[in-house]
PDB file of N, CA and C in Angstrom:
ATOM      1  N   UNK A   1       0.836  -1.190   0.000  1.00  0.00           N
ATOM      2  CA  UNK A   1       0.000   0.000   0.000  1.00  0.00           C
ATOM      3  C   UNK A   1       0.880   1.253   0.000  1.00  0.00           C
ATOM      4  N   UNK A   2       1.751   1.287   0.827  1.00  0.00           N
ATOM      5  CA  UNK A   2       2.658   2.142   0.866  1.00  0.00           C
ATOM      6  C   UNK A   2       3.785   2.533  -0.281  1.00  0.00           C
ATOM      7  N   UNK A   3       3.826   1.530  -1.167  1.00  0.00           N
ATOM      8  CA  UNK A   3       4.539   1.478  -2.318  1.00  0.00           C
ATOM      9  C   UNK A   3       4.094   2.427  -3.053  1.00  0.00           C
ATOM     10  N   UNK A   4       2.615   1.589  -3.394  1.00  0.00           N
ATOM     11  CA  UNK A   4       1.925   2.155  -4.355  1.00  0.00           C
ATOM     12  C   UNK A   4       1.730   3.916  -4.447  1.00  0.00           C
ATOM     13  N   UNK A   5       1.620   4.365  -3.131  1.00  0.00           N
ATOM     14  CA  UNK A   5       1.493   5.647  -3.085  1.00  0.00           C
ATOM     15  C   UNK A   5       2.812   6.160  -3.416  1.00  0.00           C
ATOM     16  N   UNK A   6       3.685   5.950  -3.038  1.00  0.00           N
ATOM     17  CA  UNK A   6       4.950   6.648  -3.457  1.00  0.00           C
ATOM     18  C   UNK A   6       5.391   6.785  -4.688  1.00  0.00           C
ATOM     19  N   UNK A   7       4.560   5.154  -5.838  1.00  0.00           N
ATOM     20  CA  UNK A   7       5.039   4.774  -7.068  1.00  0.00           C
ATOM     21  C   UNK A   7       4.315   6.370  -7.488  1.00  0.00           C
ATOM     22  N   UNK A   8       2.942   6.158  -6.956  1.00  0.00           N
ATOM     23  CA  UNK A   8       1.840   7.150  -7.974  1.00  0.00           C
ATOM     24  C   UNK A   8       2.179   8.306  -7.682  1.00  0.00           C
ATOM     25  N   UNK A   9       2.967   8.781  -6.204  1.00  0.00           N
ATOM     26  CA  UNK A   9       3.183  10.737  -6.138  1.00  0.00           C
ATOM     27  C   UNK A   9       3.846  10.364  -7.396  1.00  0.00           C
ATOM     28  N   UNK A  10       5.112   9.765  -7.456  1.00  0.00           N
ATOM     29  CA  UNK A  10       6.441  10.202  -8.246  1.00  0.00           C
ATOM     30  C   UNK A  10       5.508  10.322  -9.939  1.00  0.00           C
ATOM     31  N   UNK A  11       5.085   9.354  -9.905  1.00  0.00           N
ATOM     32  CA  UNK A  11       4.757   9.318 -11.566  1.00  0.00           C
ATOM     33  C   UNK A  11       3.625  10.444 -11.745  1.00  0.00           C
ATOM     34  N   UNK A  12       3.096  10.759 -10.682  1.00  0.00           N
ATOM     35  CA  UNK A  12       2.045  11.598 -10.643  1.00  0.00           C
ATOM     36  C   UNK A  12       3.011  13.356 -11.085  1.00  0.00           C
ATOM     37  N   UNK A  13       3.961  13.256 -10.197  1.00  0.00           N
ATOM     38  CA  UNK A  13       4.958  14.596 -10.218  1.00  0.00           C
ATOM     39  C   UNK A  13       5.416  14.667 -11.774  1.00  0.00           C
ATOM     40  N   UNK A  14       6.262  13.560 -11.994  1.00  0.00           N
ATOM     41  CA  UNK A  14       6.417  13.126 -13.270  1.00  0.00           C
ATOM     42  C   UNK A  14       5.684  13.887 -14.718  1.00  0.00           C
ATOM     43  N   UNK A  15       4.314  13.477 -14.147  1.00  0.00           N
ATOM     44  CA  UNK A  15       2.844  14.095 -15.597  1.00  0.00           C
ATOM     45  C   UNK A  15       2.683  15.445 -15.539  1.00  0.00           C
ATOM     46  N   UNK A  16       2.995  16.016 -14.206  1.00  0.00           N
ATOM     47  CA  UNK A  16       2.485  17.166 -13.835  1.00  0.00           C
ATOM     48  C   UNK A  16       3.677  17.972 -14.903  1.00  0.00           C
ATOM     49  N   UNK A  17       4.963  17.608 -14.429  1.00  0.00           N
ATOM     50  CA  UNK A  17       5.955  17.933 -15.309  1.00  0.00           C
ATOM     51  C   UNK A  17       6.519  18.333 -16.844  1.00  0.00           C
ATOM     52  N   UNK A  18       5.530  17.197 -17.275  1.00  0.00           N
ATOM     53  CA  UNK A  18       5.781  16.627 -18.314  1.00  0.00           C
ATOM     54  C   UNK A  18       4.314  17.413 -19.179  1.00  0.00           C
ATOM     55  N   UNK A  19       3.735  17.779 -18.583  1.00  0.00           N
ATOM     56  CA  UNK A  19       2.337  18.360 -19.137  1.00  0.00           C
ATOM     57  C   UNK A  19       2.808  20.276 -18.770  1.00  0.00           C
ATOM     58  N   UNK A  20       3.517  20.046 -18.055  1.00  0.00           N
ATOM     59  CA  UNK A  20       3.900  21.579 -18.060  1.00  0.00           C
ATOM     60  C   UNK A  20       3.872  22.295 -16.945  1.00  0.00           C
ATOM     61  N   UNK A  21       2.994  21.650 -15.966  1.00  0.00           N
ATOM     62  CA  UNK A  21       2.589  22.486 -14.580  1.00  0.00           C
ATOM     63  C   UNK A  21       0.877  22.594 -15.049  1.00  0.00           C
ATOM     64  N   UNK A  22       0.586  23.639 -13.941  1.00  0.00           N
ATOM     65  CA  UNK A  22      -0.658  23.815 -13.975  1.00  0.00           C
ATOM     66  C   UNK A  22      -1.803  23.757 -13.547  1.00  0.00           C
ATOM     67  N   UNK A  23      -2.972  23.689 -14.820  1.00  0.00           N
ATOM     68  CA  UNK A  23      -4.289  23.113 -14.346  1.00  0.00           C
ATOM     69  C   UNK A  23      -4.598  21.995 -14.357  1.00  0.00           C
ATOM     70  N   UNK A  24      -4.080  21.171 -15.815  1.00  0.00           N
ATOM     71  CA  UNK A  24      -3.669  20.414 -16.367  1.00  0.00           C
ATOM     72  C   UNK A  24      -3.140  19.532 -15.916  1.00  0.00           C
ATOM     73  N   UNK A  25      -1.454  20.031 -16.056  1.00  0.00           N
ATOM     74  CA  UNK A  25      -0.661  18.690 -14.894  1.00  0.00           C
ATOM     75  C   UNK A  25      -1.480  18.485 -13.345  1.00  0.00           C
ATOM     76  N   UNK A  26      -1.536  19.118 -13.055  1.00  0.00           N
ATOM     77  CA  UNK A  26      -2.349  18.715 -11.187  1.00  0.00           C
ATOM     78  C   UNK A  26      -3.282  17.734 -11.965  1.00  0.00           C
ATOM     79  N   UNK A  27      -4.314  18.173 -12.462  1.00  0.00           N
ATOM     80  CA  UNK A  27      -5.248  17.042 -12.626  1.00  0.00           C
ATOM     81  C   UNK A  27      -5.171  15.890 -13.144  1.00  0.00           C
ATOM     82  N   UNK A  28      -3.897  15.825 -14.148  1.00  0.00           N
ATOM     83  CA  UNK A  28      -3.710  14.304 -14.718  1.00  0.00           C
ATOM     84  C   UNK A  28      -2.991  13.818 -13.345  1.00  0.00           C
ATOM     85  N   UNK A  29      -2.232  14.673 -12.604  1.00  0.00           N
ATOM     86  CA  UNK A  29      -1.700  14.254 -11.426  1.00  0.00           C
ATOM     87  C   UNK A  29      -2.167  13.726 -10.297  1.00  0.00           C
ATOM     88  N   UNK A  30      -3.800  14.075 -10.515  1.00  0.00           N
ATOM     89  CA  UNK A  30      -4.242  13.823  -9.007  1.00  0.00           C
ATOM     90  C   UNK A  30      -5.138  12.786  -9.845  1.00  0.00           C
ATOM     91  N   UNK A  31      -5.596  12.231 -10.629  1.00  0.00           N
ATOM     92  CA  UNK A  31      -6.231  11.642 -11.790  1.00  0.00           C
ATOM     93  C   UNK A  31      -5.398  10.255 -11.559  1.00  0.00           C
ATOM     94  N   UNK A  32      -4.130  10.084 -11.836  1.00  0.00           N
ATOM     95  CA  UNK A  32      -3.225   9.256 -11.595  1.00  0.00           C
ATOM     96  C   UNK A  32      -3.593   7.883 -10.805  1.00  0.00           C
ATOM     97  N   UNK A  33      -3.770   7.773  -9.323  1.00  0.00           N
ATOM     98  CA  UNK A  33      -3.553   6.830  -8.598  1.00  0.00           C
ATOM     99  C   UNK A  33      -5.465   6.103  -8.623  1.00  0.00           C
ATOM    100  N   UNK A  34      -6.237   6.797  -9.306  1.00  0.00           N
ATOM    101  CA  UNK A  34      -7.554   6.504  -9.918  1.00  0.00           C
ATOM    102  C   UNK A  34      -7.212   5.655 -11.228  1.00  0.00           C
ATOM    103  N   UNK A  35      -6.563   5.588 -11.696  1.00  0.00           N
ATOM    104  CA  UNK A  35      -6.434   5.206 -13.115  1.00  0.00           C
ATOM    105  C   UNK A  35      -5.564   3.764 -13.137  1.00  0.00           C
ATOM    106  N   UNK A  36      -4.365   4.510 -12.032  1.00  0.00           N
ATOM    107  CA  UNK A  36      -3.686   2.923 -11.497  1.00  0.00           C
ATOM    108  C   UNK A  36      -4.311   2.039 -10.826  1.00  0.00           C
ATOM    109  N   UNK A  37      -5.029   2.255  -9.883  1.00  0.00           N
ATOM    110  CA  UNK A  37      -6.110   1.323  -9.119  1.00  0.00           C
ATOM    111  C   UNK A  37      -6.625   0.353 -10.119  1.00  0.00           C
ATOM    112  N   UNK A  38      -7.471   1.124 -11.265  1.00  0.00           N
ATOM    113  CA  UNK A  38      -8.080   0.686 -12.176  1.00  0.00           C
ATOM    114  C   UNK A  38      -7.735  -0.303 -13.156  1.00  0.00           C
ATOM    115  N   UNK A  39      -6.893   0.678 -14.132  1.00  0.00           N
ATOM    116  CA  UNK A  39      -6.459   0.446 -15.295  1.00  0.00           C
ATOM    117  C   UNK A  39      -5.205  -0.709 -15.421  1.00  0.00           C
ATOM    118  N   UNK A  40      -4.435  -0.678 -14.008  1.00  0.00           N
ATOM    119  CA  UNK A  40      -3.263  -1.416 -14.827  1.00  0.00           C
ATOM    120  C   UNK A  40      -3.278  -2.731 -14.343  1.00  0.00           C
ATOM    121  N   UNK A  41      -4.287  -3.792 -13.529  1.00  0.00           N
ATOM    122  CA  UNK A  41      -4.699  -4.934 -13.905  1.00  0.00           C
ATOM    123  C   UNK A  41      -4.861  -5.644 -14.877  1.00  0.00           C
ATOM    124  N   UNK A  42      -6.016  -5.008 -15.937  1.00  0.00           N
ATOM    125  CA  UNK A  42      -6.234  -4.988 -17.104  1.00  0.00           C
ATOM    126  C   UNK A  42      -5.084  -5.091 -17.696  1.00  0.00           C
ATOM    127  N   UNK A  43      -4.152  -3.978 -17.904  1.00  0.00           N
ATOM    128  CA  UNK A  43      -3.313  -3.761 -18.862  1.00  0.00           C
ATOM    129  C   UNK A  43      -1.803  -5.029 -18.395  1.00  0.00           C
ATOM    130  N   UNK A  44      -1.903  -5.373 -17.114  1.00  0.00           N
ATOM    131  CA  UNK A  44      -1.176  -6.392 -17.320  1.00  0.00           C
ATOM    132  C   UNK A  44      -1.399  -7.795 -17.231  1.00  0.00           C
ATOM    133  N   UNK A  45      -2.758  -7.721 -17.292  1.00  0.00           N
ATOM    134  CA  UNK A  45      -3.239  -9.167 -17.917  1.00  0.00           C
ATOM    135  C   UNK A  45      -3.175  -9.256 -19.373  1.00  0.00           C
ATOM    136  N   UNK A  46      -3.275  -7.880 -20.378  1.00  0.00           N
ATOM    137  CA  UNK A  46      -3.140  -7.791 -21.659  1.00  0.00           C
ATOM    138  C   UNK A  46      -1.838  -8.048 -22.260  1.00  0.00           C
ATOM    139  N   UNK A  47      -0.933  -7.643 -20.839  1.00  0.00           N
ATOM    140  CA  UNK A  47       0.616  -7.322 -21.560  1.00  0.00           C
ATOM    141  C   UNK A  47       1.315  -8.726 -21.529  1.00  0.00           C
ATOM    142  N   UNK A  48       0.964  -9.563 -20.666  1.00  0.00           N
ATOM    143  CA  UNK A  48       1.273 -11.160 -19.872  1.00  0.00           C
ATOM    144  C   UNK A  48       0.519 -11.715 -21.397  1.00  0.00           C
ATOM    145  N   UNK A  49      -0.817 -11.894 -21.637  1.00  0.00           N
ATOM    146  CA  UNK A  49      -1.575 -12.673 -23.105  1.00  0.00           C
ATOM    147  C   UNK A  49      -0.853 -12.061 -23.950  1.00  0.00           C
ATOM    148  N   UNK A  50      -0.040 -11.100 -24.367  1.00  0.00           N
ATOM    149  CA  UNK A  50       0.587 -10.759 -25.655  1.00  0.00           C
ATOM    150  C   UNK A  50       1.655 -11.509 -25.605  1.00  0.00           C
ATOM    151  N   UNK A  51       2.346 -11.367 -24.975  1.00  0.00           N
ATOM    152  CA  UNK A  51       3.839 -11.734 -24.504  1.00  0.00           C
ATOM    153  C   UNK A  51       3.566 -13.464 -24.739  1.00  0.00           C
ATOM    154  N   UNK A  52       2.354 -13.881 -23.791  1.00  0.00           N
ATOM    155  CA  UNK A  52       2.357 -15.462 -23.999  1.00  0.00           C
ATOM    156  C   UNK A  52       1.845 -16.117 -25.666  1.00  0.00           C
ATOM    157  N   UNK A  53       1.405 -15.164 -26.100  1.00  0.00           N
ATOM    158  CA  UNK A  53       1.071 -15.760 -27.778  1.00  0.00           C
ATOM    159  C   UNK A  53       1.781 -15.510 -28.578  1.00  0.00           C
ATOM    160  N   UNK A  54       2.926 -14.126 -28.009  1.00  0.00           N
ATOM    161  CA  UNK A  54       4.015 -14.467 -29.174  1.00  0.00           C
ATOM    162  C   UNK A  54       4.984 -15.328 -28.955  1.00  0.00           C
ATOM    163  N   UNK A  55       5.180 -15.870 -27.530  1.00  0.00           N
ATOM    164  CA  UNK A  55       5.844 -17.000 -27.252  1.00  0.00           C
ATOM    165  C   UNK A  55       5.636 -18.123 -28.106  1.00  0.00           C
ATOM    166  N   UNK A  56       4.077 -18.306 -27.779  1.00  0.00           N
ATOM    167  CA  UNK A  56       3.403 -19.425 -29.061  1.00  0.00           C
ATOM    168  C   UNK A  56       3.871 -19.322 -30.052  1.00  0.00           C
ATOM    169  N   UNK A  57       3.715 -18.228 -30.877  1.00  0.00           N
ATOM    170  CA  UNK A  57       3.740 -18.537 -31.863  1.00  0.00           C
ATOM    171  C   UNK A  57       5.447 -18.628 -32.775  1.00  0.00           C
ATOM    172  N   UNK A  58       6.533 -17.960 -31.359  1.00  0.00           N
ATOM    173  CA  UNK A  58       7.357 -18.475 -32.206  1.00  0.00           C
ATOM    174  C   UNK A  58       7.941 -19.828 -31.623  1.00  0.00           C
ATOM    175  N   UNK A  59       7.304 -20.459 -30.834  1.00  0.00           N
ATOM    176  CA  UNK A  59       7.818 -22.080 -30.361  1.00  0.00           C
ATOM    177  C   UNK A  59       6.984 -22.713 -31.342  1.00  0.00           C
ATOM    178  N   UNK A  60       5.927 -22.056 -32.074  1.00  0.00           N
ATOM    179  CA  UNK A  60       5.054 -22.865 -33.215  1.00  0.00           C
ATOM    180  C   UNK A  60       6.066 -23.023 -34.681  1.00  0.00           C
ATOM    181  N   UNK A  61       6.607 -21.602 -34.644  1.00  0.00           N
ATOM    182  CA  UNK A  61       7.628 -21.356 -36.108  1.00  0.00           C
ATOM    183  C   UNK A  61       8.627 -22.412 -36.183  1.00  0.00           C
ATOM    184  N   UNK A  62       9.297 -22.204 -34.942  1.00  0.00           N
ATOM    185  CA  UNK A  62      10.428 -23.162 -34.539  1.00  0.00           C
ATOM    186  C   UNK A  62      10.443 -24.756 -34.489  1.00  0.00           C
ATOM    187  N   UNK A  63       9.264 -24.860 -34.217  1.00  0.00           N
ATOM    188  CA  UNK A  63       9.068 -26.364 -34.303  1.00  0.00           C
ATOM    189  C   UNK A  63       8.958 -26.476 -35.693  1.00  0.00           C
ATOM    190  N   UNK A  64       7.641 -26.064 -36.513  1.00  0.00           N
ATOM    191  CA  UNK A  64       7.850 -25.949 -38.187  1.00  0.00           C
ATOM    192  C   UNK A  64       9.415 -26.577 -38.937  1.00  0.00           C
ATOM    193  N   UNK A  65      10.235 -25.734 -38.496  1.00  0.00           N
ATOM    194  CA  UNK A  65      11.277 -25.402 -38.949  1.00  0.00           C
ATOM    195  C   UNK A  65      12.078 -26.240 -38.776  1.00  0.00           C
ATOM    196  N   UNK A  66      12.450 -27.080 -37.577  1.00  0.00           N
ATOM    197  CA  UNK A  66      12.896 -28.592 -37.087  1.00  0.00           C
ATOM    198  C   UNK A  66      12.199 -29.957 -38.027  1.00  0.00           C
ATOM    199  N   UNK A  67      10.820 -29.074 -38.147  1.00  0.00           N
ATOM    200  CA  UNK A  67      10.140 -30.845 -38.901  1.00  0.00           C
ATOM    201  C   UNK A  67      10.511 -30.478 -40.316  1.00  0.00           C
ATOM    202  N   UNK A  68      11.302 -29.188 -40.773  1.00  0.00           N
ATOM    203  CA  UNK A  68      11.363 -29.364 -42.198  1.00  0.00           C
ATOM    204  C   UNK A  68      12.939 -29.467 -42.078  1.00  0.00           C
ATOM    205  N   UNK A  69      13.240 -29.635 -41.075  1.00  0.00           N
ATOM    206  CA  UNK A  69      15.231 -30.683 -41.611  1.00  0.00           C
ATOM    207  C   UNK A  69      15.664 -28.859 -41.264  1.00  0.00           C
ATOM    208  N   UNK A  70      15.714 -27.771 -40.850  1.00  0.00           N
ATOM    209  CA  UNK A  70      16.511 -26.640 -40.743  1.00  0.00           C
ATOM    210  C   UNK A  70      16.786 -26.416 -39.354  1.00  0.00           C
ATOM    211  N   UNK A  71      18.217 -25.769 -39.096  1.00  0.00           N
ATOM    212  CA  UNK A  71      18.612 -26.249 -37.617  1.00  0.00           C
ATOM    213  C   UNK A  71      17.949 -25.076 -37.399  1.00  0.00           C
ATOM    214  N   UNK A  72      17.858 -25.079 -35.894  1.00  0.00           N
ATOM    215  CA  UNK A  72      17.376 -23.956 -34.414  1.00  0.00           C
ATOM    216  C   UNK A  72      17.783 -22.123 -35.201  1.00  0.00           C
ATOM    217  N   UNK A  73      16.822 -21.482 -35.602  1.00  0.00           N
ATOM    218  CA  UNK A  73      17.022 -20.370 -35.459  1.00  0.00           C
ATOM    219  C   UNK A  73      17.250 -19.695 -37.359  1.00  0.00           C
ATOM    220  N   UNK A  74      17.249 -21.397 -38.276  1.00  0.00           N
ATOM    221  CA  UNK A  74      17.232 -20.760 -39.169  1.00  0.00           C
ATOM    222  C   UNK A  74      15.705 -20.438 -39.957  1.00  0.00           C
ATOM    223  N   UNK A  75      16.354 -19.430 -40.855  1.00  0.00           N
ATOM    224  CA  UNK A  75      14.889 -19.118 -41.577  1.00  0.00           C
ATOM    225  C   UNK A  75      15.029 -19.090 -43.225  1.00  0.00           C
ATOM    226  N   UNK A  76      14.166 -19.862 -43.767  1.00  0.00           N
ATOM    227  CA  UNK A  76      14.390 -20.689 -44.841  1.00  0.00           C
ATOM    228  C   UNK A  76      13.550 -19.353 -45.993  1.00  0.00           C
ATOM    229  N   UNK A  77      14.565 -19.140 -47.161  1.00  0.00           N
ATOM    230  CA  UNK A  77      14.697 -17.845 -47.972  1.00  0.00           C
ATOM    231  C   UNK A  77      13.318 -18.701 -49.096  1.00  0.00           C
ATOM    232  N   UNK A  78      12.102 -18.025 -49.305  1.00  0.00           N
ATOM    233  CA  UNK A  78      10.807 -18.779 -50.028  1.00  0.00           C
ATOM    234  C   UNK A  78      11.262 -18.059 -51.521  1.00  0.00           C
ATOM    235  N   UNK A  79      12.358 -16.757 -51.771  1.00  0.00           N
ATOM    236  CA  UNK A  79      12.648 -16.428 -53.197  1.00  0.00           C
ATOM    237  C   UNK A  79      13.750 -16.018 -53.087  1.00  0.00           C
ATOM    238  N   UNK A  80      14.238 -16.279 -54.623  1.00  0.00           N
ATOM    239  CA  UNK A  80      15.565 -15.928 -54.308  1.00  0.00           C
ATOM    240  C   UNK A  80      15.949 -14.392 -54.389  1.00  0.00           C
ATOM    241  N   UNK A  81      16.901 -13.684 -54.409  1.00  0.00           N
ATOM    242  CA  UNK A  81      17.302 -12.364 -53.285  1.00  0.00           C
ATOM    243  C   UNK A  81      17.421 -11.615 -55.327  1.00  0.00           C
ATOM    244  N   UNK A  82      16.948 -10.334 -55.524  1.00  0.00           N
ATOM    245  CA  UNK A  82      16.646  -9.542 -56.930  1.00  0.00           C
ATOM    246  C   UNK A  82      18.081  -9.265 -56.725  1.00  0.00           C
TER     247      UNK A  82
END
């Protein structure tokens, strides 16, 4: 709990900064630890399913690539080079 607040002043200071000061920065600033509560569950259950399907899909390539006789890591040229 205590983390979290310290993560969100800093990144909160951070926007305020980065937006210029203000009316603006304060409010994306104070906006902040509302949005983290929220939002970044979601976004790292999204970021974990991306990460795990491109895993898939290149342990899918790779295997391909073993059952057609080419060692670990190569990638087989479908035309030849103009």
């Amino acid at each position: 709990m205590l983390f979290r607040n310290i993560a969100t002043g800093l990144a909160g200071r951070q926007v305020a900064k980065t937006l210029g000061g203000g009316a603006l920065g304060t409010a994306a600033a104070a906006a902040l630890p509302f949005i983290a509560k929220r939002g970044l569950g979601p976004l790292g259950a999204a970021l974990t399913a991306g990460w795990a399907v491109k895993k898939g899909l290149e342990w899918r390539r790779n295997r391909r690539l073993r059952a057609q006789g080419y060692p670990d890591g190569a990638v087989p040229v479908t035309a030849p080079p103009a």
